[in-house]
N, C-alpha and C. Protein backbone atom coordinates (compact mmCIF):
# COMPACT_ATOMS: atom_id res chain seq x y z
N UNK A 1 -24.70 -15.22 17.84
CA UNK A 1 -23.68 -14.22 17.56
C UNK A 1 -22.65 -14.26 18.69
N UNK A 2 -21.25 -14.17 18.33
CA UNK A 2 -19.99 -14.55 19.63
C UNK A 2 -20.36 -12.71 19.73
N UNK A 3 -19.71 -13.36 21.28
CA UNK A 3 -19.75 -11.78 21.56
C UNK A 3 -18.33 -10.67 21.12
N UNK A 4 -17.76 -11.27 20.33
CA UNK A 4 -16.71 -9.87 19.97
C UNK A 4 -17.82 -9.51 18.70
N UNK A 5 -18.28 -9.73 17.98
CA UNK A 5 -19.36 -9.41 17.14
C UNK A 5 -20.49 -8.53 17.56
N UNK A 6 -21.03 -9.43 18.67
CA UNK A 6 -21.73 -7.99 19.12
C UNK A 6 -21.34 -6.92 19.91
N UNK A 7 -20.04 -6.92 20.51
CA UNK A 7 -19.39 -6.08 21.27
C UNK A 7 -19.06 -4.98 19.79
N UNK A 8 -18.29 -5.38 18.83
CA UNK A 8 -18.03 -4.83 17.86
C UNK A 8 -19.50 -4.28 17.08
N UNK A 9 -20.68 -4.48 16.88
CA UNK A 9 -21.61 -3.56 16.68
C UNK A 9 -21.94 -2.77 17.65
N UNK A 10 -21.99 -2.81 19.06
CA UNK A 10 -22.77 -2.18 19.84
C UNK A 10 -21.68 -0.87 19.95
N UNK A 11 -20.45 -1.56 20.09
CA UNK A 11 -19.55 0.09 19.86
C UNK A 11 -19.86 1.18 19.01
N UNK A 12 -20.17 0.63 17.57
CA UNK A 12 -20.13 1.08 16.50
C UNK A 12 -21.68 1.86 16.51
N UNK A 13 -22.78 1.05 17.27
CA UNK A 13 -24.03 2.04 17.76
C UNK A 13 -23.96 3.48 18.42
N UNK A 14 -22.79 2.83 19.94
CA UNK A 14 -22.70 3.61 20.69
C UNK A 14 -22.26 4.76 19.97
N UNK A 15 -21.49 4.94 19.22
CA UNK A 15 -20.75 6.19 18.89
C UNK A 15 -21.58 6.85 17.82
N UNK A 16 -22.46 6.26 17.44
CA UNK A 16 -23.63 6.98 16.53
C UNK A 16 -24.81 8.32 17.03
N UNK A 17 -24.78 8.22 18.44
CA UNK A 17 -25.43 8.32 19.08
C UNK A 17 -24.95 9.72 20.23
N UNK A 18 -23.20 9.53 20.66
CA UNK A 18 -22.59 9.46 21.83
C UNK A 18 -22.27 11.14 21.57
N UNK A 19 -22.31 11.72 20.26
CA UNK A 19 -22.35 13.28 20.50
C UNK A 19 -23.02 13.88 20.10
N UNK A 20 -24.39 13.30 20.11
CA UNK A 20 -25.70 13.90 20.24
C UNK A 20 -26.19 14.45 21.64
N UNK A 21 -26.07 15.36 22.81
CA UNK A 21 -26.77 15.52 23.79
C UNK A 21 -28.07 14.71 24.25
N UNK A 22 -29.39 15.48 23.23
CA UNK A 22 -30.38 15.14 23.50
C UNK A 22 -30.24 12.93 24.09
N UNK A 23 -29.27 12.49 23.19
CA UNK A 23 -29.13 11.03 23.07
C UNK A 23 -28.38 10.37 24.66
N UNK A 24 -27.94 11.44 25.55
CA UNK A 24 -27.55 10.93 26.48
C UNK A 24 -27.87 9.96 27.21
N UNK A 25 -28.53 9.75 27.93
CA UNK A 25 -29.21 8.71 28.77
C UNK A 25 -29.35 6.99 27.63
N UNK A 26 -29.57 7.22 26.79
CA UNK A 26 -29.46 6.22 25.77
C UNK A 26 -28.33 5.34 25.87
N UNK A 27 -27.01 6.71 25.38
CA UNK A 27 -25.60 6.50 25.33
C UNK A 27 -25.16 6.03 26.39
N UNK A 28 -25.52 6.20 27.72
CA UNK A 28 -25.23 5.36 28.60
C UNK A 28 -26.23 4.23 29.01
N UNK A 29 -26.91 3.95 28.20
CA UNK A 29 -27.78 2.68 28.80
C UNK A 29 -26.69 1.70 27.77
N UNK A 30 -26.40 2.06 26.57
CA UNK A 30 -25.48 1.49 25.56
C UNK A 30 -24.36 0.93 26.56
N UNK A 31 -23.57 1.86 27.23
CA UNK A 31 -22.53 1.72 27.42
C UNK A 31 -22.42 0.93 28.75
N UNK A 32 -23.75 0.84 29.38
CA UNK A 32 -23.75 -0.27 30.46
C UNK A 32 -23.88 -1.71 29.83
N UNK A 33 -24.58 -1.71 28.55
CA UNK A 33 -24.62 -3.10 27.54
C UNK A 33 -23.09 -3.79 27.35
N UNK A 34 -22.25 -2.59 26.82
CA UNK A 34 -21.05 -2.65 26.47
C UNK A 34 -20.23 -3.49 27.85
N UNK A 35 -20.53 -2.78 28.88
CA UNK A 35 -19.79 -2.89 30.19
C UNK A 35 -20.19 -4.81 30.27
N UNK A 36 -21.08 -4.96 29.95
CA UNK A 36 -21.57 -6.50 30.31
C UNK A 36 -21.22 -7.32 29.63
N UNK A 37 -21.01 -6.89 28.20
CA UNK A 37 -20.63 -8.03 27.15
C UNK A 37 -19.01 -7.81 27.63
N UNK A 38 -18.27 -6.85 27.55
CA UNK A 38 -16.98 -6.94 27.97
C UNK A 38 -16.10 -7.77 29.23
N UNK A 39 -17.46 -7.29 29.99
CA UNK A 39 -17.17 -8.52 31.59
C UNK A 39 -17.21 -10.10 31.23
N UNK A 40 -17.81 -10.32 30.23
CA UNK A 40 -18.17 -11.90 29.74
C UNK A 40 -16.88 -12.04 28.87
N UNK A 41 -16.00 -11.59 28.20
CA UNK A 41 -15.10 -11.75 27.59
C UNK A 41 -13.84 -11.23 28.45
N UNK A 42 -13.94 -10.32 29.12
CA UNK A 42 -12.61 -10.76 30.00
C UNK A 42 -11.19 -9.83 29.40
N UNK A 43 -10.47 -10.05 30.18
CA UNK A 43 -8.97 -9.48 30.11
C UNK A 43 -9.01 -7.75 29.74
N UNK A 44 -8.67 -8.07 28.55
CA UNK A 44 -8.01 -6.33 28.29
C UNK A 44 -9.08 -5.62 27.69
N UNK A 45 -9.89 -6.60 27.14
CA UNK A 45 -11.13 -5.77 26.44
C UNK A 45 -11.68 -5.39 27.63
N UNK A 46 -12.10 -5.52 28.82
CA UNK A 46 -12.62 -5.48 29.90
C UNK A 46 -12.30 -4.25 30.24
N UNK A 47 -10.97 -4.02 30.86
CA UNK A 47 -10.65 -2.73 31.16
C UNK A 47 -10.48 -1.97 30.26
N UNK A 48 -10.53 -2.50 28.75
CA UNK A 48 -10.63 -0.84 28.19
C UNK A 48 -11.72 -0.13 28.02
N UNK A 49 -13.08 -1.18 28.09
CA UNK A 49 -14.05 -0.90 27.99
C UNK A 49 -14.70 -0.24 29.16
N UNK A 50 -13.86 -0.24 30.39
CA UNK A 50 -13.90 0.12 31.44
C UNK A 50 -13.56 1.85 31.78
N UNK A 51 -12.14 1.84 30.90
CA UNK A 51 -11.90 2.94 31.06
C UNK A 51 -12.74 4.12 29.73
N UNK A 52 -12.92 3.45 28.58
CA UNK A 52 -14.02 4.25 27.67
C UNK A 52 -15.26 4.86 28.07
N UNK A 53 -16.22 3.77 29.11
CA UNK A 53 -16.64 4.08 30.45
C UNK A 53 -16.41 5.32 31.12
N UNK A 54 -15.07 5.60 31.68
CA UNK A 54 -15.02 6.63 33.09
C UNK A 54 -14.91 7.80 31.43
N UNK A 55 -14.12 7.84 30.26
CA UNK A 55 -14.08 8.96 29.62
C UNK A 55 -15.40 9.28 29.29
N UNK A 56 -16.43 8.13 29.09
CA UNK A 56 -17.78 9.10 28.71
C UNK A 56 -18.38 9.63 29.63
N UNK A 57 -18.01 9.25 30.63
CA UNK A 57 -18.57 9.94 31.70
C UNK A 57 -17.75 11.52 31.45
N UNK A 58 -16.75 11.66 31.49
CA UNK A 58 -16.15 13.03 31.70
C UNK A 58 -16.48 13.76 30.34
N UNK A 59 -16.52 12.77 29.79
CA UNK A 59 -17.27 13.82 28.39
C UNK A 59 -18.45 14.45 28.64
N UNK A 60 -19.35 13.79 28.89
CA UNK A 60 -21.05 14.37 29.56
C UNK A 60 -20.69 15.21 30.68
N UNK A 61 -19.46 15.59 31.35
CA UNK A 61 -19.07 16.78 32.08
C UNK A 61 -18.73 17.86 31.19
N UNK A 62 -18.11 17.48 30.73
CA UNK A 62 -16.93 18.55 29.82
C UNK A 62 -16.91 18.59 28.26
N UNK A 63 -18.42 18.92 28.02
CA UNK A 63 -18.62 18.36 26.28
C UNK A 63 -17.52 18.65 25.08
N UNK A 64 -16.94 19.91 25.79
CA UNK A 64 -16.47 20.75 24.69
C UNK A 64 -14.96 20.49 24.62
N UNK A 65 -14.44 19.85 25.78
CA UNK A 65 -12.96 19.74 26.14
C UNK A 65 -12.35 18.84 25.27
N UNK A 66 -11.55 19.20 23.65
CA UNK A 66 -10.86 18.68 22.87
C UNK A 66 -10.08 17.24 23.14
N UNK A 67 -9.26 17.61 24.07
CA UNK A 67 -8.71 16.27 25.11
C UNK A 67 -9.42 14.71 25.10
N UNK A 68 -10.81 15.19 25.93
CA UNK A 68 -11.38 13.98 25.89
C UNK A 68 -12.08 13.41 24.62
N UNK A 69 -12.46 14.64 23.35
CA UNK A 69 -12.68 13.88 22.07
C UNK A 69 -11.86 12.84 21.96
N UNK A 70 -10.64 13.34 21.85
CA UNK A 70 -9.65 12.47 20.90
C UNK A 70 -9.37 11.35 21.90
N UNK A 71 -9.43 11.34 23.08
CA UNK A 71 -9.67 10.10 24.10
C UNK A 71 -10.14 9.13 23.79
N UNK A 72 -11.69 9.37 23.86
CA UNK A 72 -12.87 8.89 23.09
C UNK A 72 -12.74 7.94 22.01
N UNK A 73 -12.46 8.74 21.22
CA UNK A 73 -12.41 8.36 19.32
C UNK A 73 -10.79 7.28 19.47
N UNK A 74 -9.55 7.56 20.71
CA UNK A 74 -8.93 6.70 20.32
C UNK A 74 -9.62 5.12 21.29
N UNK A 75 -10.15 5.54 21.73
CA UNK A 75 -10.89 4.56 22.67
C UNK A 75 -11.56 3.49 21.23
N UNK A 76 -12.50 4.35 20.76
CA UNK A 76 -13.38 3.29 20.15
C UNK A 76 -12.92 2.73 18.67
N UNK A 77 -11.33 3.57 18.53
CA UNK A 77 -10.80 2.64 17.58
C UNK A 77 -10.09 1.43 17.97
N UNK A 78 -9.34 1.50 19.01
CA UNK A 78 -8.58 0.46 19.68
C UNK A 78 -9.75 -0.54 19.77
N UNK A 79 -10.96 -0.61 20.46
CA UNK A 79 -11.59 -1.38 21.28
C UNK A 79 -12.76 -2.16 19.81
N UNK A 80 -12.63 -1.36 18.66
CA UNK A 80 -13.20 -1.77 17.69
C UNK A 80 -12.04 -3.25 16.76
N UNK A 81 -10.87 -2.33 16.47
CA UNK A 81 -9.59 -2.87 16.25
C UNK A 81 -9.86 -4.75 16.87
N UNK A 82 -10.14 -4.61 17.90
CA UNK A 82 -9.82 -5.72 18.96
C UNK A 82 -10.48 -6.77 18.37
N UNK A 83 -12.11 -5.98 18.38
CA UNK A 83 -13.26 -6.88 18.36
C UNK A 83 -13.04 -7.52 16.95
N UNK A 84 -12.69 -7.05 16.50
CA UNK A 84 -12.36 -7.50 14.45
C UNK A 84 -11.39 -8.09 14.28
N UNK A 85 -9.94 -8.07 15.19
CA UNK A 85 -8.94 -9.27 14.84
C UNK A 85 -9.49 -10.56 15.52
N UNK A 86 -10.06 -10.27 16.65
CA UNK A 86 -10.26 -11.98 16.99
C UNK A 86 -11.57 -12.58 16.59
């Protein structure tokens, strides 16, 4: 499997998962997966996957703060977007 394929499922896990509480620790074991396949592919997927990263973190601060939903959700459309054109 190339890895925009599995980068593009594991997103699509992560967010299954990512506003469930109890699922936390999970959601970030996911999102350290994410962090690794992204480092192997490089450039822009890298840092966005980087910065989707620092927002879930502030989400697991600030569950309720509207802002970082829509952060989030535009995060994992862009970074989904990506994985499916190339």
């Amino acid at each position: 499997m190339d890895l925009y394929c599995k980068m593009g499922e594991a997103l699509r896990d992560l967010f299954k998962d990512l506003f469930r509480p109890e699922a936390k620790q999970m959601t970030q074991a996911k999102m350290r997966a994410i962090l690794k396949t992204a480092q192997q592919i490089g450039g822009s997927l890298a840092e966005e996957a980087q910065r989707l990263h620092s927002d879930i973190e502030r989400y697991f601060k600030h569950p309720q703060d509207p802002k970082i939903l829509a952060i989030l959700k535009k995060h994992a459309m862009h970074l989904e977007q990506e994985t499916r054109e190339i």
